[in-house]
C-alpha atoms as a PDB file:
ATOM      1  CA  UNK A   1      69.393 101.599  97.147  1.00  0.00           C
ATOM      2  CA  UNK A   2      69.439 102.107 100.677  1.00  0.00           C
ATOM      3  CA  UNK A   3      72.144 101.593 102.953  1.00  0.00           C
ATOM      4  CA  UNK A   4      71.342  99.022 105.637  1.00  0.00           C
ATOM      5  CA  UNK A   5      71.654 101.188 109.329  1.00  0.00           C
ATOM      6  CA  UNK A   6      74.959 100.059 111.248  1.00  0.00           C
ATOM      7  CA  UNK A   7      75.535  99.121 115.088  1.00  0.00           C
ATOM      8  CA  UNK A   8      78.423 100.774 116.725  1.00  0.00           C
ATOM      9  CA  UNK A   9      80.291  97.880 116.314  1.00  0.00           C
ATOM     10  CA  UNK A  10      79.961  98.001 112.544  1.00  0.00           C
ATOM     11  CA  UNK A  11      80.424 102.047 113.015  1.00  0.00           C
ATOM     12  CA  UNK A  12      83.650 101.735 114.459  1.00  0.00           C
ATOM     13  CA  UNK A  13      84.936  99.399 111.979  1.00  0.00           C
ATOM     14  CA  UNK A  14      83.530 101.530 109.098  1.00  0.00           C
ATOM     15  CA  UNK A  15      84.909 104.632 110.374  1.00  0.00           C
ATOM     16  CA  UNK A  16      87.965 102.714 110.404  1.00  0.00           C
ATOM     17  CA  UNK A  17      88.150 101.743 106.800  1.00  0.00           C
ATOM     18  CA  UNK A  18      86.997 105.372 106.190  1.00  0.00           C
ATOM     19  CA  UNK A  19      90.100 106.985 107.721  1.00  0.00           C
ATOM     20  CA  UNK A  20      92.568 104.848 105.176  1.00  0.00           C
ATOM     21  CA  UNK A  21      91.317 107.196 102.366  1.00  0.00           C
ATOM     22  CA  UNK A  22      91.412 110.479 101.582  1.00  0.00           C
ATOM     23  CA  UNK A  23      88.468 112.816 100.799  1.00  0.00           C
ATOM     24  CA  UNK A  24      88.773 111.913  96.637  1.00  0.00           C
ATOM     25  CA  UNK A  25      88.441 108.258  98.066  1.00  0.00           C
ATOM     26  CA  UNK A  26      92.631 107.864  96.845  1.00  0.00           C
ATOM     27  CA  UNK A  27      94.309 105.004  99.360  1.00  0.00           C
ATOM     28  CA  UNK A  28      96.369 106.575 102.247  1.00  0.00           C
ATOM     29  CA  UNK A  29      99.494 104.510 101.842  1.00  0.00           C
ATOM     30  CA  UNK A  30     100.357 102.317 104.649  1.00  0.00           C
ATOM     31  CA  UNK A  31     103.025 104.402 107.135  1.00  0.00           C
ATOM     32  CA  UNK A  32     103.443 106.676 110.036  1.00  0.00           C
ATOM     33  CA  UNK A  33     100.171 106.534 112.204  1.00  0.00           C
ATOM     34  CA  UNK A  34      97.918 104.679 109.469  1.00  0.00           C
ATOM     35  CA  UNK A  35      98.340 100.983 110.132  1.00  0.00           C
ATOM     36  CA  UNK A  36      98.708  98.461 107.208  1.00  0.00           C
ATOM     37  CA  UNK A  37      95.592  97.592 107.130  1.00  0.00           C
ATOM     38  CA  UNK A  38      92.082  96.634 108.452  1.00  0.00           C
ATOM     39  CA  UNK A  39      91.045  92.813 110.337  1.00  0.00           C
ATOM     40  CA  UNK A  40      87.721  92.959 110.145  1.00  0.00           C
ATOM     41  CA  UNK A  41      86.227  89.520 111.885  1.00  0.00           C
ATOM     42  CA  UNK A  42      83.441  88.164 114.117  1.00  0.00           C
ATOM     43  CA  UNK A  43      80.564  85.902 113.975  1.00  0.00           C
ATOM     44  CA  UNK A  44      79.096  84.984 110.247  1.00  0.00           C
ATOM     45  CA  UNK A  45      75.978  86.947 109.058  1.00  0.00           C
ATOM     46  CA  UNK A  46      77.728  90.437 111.014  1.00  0.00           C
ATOM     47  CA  UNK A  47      78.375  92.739 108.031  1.00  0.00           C
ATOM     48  CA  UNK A  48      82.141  92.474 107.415  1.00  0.00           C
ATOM     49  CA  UNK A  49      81.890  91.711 103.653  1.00  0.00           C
ATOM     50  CA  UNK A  50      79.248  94.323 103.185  1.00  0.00           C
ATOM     51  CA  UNK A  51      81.816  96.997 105.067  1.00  0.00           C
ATOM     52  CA  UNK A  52      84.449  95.577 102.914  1.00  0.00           C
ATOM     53  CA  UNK A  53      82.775  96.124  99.564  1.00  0.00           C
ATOM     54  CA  UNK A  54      81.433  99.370 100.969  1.00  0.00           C
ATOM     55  CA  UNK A  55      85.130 100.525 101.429  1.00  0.00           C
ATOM     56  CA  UNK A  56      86.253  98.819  97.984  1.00  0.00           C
ATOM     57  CA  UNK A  57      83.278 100.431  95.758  1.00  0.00           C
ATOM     58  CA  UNK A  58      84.177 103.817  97.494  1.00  0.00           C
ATOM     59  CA  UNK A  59      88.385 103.573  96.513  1.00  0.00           C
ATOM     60  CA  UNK A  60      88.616 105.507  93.330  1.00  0.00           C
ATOM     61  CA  UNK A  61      91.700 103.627  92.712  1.00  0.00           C
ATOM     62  CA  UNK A  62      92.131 101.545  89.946  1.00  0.00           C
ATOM     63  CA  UNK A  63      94.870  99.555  91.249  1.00  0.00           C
ATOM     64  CA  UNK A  64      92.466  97.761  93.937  1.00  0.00           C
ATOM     65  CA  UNK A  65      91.742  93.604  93.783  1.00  0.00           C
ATOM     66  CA  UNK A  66      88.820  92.459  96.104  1.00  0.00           C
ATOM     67  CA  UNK A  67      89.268  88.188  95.926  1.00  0.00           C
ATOM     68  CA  UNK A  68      87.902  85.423  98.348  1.00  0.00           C
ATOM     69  CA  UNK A  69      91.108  83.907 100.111  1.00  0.00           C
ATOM     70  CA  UNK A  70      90.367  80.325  99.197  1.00  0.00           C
ATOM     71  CA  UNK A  71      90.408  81.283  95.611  1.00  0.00           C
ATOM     72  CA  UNK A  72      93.240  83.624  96.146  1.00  0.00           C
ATOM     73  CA  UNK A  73      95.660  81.537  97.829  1.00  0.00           C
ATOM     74  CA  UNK A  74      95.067  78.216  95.247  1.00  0.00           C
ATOM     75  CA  UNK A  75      96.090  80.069  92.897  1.00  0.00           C
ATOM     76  CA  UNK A  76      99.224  81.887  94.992  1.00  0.00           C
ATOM     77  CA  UNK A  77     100.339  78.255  96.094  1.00  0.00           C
ATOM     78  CA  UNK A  78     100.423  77.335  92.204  1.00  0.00           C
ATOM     79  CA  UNK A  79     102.246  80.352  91.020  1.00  0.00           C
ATOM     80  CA  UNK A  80     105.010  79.594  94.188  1.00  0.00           C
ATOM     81  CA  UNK A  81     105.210  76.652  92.899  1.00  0.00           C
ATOM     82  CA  UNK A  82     105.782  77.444  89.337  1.00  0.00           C
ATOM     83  CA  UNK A  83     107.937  80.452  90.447  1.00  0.00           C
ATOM     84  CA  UNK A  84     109.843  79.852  93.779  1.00  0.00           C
ATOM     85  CA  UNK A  85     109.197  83.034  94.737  1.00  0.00           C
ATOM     86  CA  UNK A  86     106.833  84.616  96.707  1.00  0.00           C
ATOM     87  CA  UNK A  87     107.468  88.053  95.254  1.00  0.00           C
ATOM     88  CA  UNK A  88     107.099  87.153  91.973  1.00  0.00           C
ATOM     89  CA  UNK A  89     104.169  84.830  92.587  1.00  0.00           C
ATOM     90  CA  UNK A  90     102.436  88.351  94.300  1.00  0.00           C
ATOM     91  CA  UNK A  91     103.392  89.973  90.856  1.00  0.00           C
ATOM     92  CA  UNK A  92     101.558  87.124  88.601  1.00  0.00           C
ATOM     93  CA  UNK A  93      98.419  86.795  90.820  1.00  0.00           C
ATOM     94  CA  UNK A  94      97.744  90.522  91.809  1.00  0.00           C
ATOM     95  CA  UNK A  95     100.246  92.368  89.764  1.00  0.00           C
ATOM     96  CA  UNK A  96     100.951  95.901  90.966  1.00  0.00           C
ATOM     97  CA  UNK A  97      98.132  96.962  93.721  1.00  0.00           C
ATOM     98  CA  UNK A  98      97.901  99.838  96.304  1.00  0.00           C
ATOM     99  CA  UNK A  99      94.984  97.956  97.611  1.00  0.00           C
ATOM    100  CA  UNK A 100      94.192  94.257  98.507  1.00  0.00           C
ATOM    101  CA  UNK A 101      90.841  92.983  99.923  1.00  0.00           C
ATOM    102  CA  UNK A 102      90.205  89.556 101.042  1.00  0.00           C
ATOM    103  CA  UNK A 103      86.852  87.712 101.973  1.00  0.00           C
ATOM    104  CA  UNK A 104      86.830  84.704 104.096  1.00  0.00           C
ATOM    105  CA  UNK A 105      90.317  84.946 105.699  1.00  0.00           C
ATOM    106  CA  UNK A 106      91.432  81.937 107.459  1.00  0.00           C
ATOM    107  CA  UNK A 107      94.616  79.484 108.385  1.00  0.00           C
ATOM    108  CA  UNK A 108      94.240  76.086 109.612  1.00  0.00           C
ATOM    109  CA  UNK A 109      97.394  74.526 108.201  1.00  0.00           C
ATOM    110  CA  UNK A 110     100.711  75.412 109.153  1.00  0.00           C
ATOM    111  CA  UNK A 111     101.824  75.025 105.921  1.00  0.00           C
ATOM    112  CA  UNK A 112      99.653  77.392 104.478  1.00  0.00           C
ATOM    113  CA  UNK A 113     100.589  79.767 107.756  1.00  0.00           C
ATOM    114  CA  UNK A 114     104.168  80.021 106.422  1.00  0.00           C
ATOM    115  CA  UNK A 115     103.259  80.556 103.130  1.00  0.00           C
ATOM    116  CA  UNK A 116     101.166  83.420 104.591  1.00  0.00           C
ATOM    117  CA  UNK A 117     103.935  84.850 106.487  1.00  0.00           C
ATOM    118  CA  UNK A 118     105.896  85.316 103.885  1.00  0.00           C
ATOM    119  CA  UNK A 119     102.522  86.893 101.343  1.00  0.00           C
ATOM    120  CA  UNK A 120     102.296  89.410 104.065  1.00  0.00           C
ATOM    121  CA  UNK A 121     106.177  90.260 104.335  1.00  0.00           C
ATOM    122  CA  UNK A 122     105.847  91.120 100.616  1.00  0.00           C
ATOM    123  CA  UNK A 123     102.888  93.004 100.781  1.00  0.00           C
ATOM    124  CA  UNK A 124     103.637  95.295 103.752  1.00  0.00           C
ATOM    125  CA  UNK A 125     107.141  95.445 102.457  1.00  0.00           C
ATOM    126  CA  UNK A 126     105.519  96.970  98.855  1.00  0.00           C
ATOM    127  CA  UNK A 127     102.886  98.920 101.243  1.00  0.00           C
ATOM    128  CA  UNK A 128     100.152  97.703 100.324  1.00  0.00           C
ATOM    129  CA  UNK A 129      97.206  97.954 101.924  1.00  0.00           C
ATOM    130  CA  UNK A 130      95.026  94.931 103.097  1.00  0.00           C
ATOM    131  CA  UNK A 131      91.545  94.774 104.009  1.00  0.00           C
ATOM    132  CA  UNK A 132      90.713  91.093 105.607  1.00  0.00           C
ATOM    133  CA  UNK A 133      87.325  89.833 106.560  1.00  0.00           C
ATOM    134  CA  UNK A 134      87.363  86.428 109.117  1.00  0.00           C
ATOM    135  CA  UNK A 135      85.262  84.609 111.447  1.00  0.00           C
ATOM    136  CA  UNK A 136      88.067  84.247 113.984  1.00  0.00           C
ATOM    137  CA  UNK A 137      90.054  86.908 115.788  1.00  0.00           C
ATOM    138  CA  UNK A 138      93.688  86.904 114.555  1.00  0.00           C
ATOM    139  CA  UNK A 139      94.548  85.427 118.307  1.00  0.00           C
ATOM    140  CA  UNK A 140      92.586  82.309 116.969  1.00  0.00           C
ATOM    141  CA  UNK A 141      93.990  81.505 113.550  1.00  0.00           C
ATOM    142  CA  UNK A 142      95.855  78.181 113.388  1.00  0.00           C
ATOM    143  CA  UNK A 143      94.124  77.076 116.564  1.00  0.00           C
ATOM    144  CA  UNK A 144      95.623  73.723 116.117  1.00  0.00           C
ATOM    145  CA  UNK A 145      97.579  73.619 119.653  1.00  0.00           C
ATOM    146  CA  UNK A 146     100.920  71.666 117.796  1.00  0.00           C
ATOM    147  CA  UNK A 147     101.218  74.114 115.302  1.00  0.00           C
ATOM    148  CA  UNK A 148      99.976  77.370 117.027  1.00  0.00           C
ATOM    149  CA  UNK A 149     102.704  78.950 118.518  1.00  0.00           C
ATOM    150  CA  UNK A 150     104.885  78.593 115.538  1.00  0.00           C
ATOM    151  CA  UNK A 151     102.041  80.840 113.884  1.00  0.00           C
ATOM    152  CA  UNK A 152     102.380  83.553 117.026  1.00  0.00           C
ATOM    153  CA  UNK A 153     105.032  85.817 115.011  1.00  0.00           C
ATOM    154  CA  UNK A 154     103.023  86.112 111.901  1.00  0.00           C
ATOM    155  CA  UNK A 155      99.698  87.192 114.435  1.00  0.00           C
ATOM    156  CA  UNK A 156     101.687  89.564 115.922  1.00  0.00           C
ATOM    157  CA  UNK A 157     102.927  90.796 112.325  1.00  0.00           C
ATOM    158  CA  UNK A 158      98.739  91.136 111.629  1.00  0.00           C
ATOM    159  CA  UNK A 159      98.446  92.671 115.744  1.00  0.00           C
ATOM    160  CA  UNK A 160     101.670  94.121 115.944  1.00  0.00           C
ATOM    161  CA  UNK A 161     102.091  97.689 118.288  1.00  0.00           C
ATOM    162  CA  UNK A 162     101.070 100.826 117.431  1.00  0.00           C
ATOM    163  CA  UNK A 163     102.534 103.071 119.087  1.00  0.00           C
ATOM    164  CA  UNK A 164     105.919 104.458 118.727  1.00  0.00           C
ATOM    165  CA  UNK A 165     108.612 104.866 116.033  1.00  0.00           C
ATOM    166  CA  UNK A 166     109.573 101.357 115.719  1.00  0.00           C
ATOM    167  CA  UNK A 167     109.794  99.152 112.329  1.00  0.00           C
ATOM    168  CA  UNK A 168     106.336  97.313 113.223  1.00  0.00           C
ATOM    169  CA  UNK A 169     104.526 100.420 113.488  1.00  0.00           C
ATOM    170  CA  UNK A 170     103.687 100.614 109.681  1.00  0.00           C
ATOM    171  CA  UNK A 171     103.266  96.822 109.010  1.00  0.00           C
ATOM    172  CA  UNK A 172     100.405  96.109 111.352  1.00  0.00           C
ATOM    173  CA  UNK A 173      96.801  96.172 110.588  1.00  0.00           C
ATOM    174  CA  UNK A 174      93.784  97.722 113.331  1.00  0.00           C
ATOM    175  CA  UNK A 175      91.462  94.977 114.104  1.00  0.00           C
ATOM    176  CA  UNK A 176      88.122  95.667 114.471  1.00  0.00           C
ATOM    177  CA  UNK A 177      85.205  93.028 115.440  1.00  0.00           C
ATOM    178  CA  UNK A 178      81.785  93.202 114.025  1.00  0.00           C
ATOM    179  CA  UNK A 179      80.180  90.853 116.480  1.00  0.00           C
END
């Protein structure tokens, strides 16, 4: 099957997800220079789930879970609920991972924003690495003005610096737009 031909755009954000693994195709864990992650987003119909399944087929680990978000976070929200706690919620809906790829990425409750918050605390904390596909930049999740701002620390978790020895450093993701 051929492989449809890329615009830079969707280059650069394949080279990206490229340089998280090694030359067996083994996840580069999260740390140092390599961020935590990739944000893949732009307009619908521009490639980001293809790139992300690209990257996922080509990760010869079998630790790996590729899951659209809607699905993914149902069924998060009813193991928190079960559980009270997020770690062990992470540990009955993904179990033990290296790397985590979700379609579809999106927050439009504030409610579900905390809940997210706290999913990506445990996840960067374990070092995992997460692969997201969305339609909106990460400036423009929870765009709901009320609610927004109190969403700002978790973006800047997701956008955090890059540069520099500081504790951020290995819990941010790149982003990289397709559009």
């Amino acid at each position: 099957m051929l492989e449809p031909a890329l615009d830079a755009a969707q280059e650069a954000a394949a080279a990206a997800l490229d340089a998280l693994l090694d030359r067996r195709g083994r996840v580069r864990k999260p740390g140092g220079s390599r961020p935590a992650g990739i944000y893949l987003h732009g307009r619908p119909g521009r490639g980001k789930t293809m790139l992300m399944d690209r990257f996922f087929a080509a990760t010869s680990s079998k630790r790996k879970a590729r899951l659209h978000f809607h699905r993914f976070f149902a069924d998060l929200s009813a193991a928190v609920r079960i559980t009270g706690s997020m770690r062990t919620a992470v540990d009955m809906v993904v179990g033990d991972v290296d790397l985590l790829c979700f379609d579809e990425f999106q927050v439009d409750d504030i409610g579900d924003g905390m809940l997210i918050a706290r999913l990506l605390d445990v996840l960067f904390t374990r070092r995992v690495l997460v692969i997201v596909t969305a339609n909106q930049a990460p400036a423009e999740l929870l765009p709901n003005p009320v609610f927004h701002e109190q969403f700002e620390p978790t973006i800047a978790l997701i956008t955090g610096p890059r540069a520099g020895p500081d504790a951020q450093q290995a819990r941010r993701t790149d982003t990289c737009s397709t559009s």
